[in-house]
Protein backbone atom coordinates (compact mmCIF):
# COMPACT_ATOMS: atom_id res chain seq x y z
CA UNK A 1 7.95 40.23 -52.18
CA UNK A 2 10.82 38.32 -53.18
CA UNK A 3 11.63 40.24 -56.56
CA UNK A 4 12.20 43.62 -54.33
CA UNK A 5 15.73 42.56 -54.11
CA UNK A 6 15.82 42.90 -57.78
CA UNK A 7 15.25 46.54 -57.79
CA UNK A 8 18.83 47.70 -57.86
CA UNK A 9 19.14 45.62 -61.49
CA UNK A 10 16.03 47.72 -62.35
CA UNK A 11 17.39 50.80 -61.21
CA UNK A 12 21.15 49.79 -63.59
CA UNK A 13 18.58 49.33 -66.59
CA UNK A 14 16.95 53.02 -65.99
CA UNK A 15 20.53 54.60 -65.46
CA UNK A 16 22.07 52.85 -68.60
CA UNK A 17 18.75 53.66 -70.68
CA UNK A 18 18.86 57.21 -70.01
CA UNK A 19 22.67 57.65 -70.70
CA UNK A 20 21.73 56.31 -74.24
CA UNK A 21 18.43 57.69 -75.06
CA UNK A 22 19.82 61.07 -74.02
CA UNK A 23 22.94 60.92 -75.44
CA UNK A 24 20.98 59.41 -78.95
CA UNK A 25 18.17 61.71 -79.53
CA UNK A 26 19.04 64.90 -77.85
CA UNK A 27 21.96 65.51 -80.37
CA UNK A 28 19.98 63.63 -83.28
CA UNK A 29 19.47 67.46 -84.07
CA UNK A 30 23.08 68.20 -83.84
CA UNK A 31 23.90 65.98 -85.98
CA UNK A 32 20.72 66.69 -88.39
CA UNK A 33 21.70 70.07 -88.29
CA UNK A 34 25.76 69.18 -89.24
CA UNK A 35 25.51 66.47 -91.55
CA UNK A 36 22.73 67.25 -93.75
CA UNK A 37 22.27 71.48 -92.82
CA UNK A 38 18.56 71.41 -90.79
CA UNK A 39 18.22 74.44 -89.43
CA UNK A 40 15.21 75.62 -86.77
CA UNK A 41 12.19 74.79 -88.44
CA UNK A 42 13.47 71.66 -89.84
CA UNK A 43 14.53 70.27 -86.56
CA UNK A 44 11.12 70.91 -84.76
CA UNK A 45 9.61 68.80 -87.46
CA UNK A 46 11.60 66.29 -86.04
CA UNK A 47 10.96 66.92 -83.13
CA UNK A 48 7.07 66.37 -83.62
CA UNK A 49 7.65 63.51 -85.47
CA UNK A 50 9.42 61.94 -82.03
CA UNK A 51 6.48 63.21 -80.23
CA UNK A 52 3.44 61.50 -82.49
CA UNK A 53 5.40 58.32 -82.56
CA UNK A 54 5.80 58.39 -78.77
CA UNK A 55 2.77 59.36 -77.61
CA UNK A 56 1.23 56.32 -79.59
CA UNK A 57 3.76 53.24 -79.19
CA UNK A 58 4.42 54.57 -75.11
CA UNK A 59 0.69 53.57 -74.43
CA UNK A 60 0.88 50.66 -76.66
CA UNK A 61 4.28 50.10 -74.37
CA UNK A 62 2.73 49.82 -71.44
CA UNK A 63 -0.23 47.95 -72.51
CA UNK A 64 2.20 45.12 -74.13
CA UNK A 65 4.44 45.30 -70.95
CA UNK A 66 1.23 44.65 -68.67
CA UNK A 67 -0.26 41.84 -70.98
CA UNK A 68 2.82 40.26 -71.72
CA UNK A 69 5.13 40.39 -69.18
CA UNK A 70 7.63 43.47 -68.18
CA UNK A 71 11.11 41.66 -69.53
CA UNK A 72 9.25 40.49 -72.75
CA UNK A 73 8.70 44.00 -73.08
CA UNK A 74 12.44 45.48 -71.96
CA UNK A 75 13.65 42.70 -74.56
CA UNK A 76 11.90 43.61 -77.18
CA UNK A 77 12.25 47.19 -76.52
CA UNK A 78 16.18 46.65 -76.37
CA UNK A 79 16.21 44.78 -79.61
CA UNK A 80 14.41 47.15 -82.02
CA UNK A 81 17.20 50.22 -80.44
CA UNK A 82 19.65 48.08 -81.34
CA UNK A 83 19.00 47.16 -84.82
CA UNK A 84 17.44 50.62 -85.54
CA UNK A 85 20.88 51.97 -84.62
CA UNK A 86 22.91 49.24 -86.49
CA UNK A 87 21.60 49.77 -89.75
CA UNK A 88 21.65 53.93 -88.94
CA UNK A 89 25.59 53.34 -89.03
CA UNK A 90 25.55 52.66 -92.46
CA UNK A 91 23.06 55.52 -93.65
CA UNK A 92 24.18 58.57 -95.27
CA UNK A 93 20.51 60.10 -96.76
CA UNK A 94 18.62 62.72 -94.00
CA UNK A 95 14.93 60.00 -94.94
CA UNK A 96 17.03 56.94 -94.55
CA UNK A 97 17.99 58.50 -90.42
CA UNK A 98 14.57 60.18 -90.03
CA UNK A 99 13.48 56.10 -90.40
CA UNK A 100 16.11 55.31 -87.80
CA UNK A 101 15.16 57.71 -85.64
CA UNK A 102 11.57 56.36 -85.39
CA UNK A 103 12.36 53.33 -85.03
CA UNK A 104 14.15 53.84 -82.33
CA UNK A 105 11.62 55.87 -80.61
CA UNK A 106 8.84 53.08 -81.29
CA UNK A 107 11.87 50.37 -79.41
CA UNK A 108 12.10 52.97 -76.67
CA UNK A 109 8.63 52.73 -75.60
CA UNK A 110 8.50 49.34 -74.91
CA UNK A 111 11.48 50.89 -71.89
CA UNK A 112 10.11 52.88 -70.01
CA UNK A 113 6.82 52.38 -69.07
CA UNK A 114 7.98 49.09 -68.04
CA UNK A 115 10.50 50.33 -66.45
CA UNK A 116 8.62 52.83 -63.98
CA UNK A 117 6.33 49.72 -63.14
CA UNK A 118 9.03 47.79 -62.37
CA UNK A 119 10.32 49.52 -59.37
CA UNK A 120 7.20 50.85 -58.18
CA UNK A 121 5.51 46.94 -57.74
CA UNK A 122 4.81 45.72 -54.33
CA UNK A 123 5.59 48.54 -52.56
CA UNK A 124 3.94 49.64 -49.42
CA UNK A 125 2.35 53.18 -49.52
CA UNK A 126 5.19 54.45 -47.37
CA UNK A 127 7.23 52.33 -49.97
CA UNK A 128 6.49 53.76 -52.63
CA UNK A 129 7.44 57.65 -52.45
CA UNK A 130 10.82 56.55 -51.70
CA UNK A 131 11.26 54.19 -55.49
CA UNK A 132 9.58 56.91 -57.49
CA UNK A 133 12.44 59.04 -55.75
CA UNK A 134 14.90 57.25 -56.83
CA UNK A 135 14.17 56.48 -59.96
CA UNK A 136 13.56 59.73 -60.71
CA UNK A 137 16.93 60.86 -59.26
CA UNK A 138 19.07 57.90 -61.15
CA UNK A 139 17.32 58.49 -65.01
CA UNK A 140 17.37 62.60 -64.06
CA UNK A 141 21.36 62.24 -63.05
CA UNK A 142 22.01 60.02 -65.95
CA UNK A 143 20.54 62.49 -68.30
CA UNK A 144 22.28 65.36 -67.05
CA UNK A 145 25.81 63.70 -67.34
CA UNK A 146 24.75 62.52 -71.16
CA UNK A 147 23.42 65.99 -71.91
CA UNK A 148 26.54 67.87 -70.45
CA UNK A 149 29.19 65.04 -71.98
CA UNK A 150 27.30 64.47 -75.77
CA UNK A 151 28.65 67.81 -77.01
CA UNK A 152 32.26 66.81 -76.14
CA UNK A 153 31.67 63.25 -77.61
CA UNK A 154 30.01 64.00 -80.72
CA UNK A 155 32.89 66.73 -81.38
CA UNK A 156 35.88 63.86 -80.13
CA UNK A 157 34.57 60.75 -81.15
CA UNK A 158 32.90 61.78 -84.60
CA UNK A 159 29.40 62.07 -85.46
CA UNK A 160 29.14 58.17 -85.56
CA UNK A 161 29.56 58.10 -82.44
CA UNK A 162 25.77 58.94 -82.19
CA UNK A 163 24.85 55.58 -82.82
CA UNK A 164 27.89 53.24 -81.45
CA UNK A 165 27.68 54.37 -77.87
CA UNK A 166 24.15 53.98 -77.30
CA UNK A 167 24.24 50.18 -79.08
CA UNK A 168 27.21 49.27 -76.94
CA UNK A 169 25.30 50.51 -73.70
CA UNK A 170 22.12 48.77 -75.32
CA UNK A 171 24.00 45.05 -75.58
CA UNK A 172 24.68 45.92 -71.95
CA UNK A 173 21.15 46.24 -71.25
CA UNK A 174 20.11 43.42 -73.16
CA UNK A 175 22.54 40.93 -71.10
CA UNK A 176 21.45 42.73 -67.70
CA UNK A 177 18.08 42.10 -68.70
CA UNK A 178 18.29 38.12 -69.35
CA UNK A 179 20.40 37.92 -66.13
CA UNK A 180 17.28 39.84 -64.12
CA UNK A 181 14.86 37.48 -65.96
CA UNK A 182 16.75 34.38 -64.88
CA UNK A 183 16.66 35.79 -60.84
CA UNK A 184 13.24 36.59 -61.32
CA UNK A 185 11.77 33.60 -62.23
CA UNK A 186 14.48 31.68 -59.55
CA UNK A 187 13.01 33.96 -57.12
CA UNK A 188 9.30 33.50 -58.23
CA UNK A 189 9.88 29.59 -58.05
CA UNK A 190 11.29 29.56 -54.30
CA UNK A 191 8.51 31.92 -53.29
CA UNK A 192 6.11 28.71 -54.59
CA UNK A 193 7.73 26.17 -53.13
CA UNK A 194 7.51 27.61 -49.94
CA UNK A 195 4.11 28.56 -49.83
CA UNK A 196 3.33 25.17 -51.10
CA UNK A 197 5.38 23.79 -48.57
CA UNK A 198 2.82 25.63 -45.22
CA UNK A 199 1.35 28.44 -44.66
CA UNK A 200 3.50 31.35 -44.36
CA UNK A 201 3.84 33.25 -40.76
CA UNK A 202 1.44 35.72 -41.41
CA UNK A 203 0.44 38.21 -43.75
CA UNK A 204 2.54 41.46 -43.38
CA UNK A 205 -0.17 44.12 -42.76
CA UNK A 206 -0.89 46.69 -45.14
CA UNK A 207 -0.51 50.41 -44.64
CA UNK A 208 -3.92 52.20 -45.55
CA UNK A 209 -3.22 54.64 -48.06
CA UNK A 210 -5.22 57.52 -46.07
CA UNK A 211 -5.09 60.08 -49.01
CA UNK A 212 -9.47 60.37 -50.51
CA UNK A 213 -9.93 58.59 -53.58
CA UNK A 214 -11.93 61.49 -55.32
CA UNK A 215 -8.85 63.86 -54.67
CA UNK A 216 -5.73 61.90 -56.07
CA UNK A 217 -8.00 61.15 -59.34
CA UNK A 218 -8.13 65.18 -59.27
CA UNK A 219 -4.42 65.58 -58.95
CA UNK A 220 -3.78 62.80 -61.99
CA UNK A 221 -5.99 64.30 -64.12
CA UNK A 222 -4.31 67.61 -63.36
CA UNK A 223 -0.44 66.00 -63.19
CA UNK A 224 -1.57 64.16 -66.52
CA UNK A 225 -2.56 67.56 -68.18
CA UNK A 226 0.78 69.62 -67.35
CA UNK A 227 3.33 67.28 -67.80
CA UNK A 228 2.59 66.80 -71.20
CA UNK A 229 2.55 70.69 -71.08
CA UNK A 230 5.91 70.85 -69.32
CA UNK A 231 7.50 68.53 -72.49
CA UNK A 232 5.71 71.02 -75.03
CA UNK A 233 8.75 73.08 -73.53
CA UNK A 234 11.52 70.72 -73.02
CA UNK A 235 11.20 69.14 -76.48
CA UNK A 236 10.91 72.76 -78.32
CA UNK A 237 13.69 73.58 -76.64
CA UNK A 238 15.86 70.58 -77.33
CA UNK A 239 15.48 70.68 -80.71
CA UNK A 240 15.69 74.80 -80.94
CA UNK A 241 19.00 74.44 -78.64
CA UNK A 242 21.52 74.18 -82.08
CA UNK A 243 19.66 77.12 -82.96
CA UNK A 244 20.50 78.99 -79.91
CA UNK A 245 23.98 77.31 -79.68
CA UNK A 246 24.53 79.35 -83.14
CA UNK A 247 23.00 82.63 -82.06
CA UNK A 248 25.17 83.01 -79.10
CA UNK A 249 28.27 81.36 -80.86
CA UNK A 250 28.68 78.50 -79.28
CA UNK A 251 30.56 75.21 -80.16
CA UNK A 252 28.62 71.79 -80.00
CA UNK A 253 30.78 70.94 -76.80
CA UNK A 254 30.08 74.62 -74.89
CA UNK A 255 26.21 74.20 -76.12
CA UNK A 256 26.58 70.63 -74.07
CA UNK A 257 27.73 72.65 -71.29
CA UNK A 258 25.77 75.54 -71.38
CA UNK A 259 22.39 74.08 -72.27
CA UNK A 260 22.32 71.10 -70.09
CA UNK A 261 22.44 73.20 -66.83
CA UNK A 262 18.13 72.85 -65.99
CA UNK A 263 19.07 68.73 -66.41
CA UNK A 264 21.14 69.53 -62.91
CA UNK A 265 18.17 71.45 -61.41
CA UNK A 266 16.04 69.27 -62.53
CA UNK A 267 17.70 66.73 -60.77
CA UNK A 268 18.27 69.06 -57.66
CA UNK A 269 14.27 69.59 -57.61
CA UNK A 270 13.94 65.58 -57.78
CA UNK A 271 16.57 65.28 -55.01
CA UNK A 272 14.58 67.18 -52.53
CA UNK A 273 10.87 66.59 -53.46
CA UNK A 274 12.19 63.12 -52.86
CA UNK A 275 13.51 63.95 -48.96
CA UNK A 276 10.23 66.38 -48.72
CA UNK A 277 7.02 65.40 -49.47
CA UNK A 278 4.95 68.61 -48.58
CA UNK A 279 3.81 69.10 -52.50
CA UNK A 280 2.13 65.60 -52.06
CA UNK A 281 -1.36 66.61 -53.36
CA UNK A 282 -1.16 70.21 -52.92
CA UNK A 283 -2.14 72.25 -55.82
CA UNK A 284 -0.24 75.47 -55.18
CA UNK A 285 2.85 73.99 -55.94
CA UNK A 286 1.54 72.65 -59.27
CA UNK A 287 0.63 75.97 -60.14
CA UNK A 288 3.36 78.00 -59.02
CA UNK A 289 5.31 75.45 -60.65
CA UNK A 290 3.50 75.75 -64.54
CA UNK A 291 3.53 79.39 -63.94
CA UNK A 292 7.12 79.43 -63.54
CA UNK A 293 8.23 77.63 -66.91
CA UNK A 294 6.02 79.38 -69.21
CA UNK A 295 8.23 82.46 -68.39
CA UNK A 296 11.31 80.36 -68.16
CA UNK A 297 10.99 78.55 -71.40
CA UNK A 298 10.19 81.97 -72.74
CA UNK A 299 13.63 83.59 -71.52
CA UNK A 300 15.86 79.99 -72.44
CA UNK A 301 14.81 80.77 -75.85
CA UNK A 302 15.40 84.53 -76.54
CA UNK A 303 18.11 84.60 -73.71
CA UNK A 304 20.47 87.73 -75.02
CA UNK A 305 23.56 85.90 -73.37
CA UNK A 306 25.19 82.90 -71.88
CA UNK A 307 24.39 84.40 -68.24
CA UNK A 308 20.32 84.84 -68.98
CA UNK A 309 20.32 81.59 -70.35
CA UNK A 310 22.15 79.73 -67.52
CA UNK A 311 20.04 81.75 -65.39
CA UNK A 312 16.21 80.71 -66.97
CA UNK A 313 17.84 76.75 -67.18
CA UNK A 314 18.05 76.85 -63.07
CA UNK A 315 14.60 77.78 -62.35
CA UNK A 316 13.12 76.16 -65.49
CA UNK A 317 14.97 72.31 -64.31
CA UNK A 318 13.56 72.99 -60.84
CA UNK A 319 9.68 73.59 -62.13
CA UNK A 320 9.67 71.06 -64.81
CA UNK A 321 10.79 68.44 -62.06
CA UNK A 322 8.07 68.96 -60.05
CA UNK A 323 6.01 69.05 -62.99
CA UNK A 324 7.53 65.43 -63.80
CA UNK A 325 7.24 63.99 -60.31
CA UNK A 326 4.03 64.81 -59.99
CA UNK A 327 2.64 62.76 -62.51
CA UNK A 328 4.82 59.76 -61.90
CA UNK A 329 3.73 59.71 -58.63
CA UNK A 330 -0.06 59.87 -59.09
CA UNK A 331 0.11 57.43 -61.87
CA UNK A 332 1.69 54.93 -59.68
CA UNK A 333 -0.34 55.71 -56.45
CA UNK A 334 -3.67 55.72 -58.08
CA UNK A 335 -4.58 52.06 -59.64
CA UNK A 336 -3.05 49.25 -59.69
CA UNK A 337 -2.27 48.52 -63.31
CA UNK A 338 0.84 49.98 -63.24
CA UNK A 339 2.24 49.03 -66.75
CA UNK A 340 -0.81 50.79 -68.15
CA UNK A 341 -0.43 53.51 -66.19
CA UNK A 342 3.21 54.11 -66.64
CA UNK A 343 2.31 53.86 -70.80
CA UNK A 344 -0.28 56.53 -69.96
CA UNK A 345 2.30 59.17 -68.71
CA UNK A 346 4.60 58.40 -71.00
CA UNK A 347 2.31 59.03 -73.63
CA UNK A 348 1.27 62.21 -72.07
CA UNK A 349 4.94 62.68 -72.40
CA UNK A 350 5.04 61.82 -76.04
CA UNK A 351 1.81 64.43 -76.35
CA UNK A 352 4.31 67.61 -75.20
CA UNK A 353 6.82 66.33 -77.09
CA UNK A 354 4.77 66.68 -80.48
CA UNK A 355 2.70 69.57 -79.54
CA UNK A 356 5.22 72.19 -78.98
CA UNK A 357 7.68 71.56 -81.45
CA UNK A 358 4.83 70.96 -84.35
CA UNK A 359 3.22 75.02 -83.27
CA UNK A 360 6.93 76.10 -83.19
CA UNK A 361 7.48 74.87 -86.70
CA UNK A 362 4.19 75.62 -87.90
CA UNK A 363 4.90 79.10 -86.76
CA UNK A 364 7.83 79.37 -88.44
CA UNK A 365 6.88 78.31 -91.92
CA UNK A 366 3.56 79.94 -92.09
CA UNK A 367 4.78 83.38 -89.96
CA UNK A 368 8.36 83.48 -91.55
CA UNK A 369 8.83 87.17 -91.45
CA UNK A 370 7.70 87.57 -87.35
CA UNK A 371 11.26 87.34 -84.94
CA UNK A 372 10.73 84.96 -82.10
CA UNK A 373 7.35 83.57 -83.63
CA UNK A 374 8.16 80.31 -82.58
CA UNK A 375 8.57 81.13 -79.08
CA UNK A 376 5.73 83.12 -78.86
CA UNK A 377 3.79 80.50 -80.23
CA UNK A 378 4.51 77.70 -77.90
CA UNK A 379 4.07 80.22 -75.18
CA UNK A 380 0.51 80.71 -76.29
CA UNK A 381 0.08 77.35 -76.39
CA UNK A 382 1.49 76.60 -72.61
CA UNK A 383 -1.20 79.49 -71.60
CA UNK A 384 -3.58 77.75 -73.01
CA UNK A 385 -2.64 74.92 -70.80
CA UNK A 386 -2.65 77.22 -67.86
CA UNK A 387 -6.67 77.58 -68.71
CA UNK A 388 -6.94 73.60 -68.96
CA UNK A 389 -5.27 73.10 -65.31
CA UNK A 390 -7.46 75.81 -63.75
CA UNK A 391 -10.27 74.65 -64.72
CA UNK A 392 -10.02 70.87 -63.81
CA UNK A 393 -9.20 72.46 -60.55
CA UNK A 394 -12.41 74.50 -60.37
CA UNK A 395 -14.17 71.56 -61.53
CA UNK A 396 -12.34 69.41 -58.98
């Protein structure tokens, strides 16, 4: 395949996407929360909002990217961000960035799912372990510097920053993307000719994928169900992380600091499910793994001090990764449509990230005089997901 020499561009996108989605919407509740007062409950509204509007454009995404072509997709994708953003510079009403914001998720999805598809295309089964890898380790790595840095930069460079960084990495993106594009199609037109011009050497011969059909449908359905779980977690606790940051009395930049640590094991776990491939298909792991963050996310949330929550962030990073890999790997080794499937788990995604924020703030408003109602909540509701994964197993 000549476009595999491409994949490094594809890889730059991912990195550069991260830094700015991160950086963007993990301290849109900072900056909620600072310029207009939204405390806990408010914030998880948000944070549900996101969710809805992901789950539902992210399949869309991935449909559009597969129908229409993965860089009409990135461009498009690029383009809403970056007006979304624009016009959120010169906002100063909490509805008028609440827009902003969801426009810029809807803009987003049109990223991603064409983005895994990208680098996993015309890869050999041996092939393909090793780009999931990698693109998990360059978007986790990314994340974890914007997540550790954003505190700093929204208390150095001013709340606007919010919005200028992420457009100037965006016109970045935008200009990579049309330069990709224009190697693509060169690529795609000297692969013609010479096929046109005789017939090639030979086929190279195809690795059988030895793995039973009936079992890596299993393992989808099951990686489908508790991702979407695992971001019930991450997304509660992104947008209850302000909350905590004022509990324990921290600045914005020490709450970067201290609250980004499970990004870094997440991207540790990524690192060596990458190298080891032992969890491939082997449902222990999953379960150990889902186990392990219900009590995690649990202890993040009411942690008494700095050291329990640093503590719950290493182990929580490490389960959520495999949590993460595991359904971007079955989506892209079952099927062939990869767009679509990429949409799919990024609407799972999308799923978590309105489920668990909309019982935390439910809780809240309806159960105002309970402590730590929220958490118990989503807790509940990451048991019941428990039930859900056993029993496709059973089933299985």
């Amino acid at each position: 395949m000549p476009l595999r020499r491409l994949k490094p561009g594809y890889f730059t996108l991912e990195g550069l996407n991260s830094f700015a989605t991160v950086y963007y919407f993990y301290y849109f509740y900072f900056f909620m929360q600072q310029a207009f007062g939204f405390g806990n409950k408010a914030n998880l509204a948000l944070a549900a909002l996101n969710g809805v509007i992901y789950m539902v454009f992210a399949w869309l995404g991935g449909k559009f990217a597969q129908r229409f072509g993965y860089f009409t997709a990135l461009k498009l994708g690029f383009v809403v961000m970056l007006g979304a953003l624009a016009v959120g510079t010169q906002l100063t009403s909490a509805p008028g960035q609440i827009l902003v914001m969801s426009v810029t998720v809807v803009g987003m999805c049109f990223t991603w799912p064409t983005l895994e598809a990208l680098v996993s295309e015309g890869e050999t089964v041996t092939g393909l372990p090793r780009m999931v890898g990698i693109y998990n380790m360059v978007w986790a790595g990314t994340a974890a510097v914007a997540y550790f840095t954003g505190g700093a930069m929204l208390e150095n460079l001013g709340l606007k920053s919010l919005f200028y960084v992420p457009i100037a990495i965006q016109l970045c993106q935008l200009a990579l993307t049309l330069w990709l594009e224009s190697k693509a199609r060169q690529a795609t037109e000297r692969h013609a000719v010479a096929q046109a011009s005789g017939p090639p050497p030979g086929p190279p011969a195809l690795e059988p994928n030895l793995r039973p059909v009936a079992k890596a449908k299993l393992f989808l359905s099951m990686a489908w169900l508790a991702n979407p779980f695992a971001y019930v977690a991450i997304n509660t606790l992104i947008a209850a992380v302000p909350g905590v940051a004022k509990r324990l009395e921290l600045s914005t930049t020490l709450a970067g600091f201290c609250c980004s640590i499970w990004c870094f094991s997440r991207l540790a776990a990524f690192v060596v499910l990458w190298r080891w491939t032992g969890w491939h298909y082997r449902f222990r792991w999953l379960l150990v793994s889902y186990l392990a963050l219900v009590g995690t996310f649990s202890a993040i949330l009411m942690a008494p001090n700095i050291a329990v929550l640093v503590l719950a962030q290493v182990l929580f990073g490490a389960v959520a990764g495999l949590i993460y890999y595991s359904s971007l790997f079955y989506s892209m080794d079952v099927g062939e449509t990869k767009g679509e499937h990429g949409g799919i788990h990024e609407a799972a995604i999308g799923l978590g990230n309105f489920a668990g924020p909309a019982v935390g703030a439910a809780s809240l408003y309806f159960l105002p005089q309970y402590a730590d109602k929220g958490t118990l909540a989503v807790s509940g509701l990451l048991l019941l997901g428990l039930g859900a994964l056993l029993a496709i197993w059973r089933r299985g």
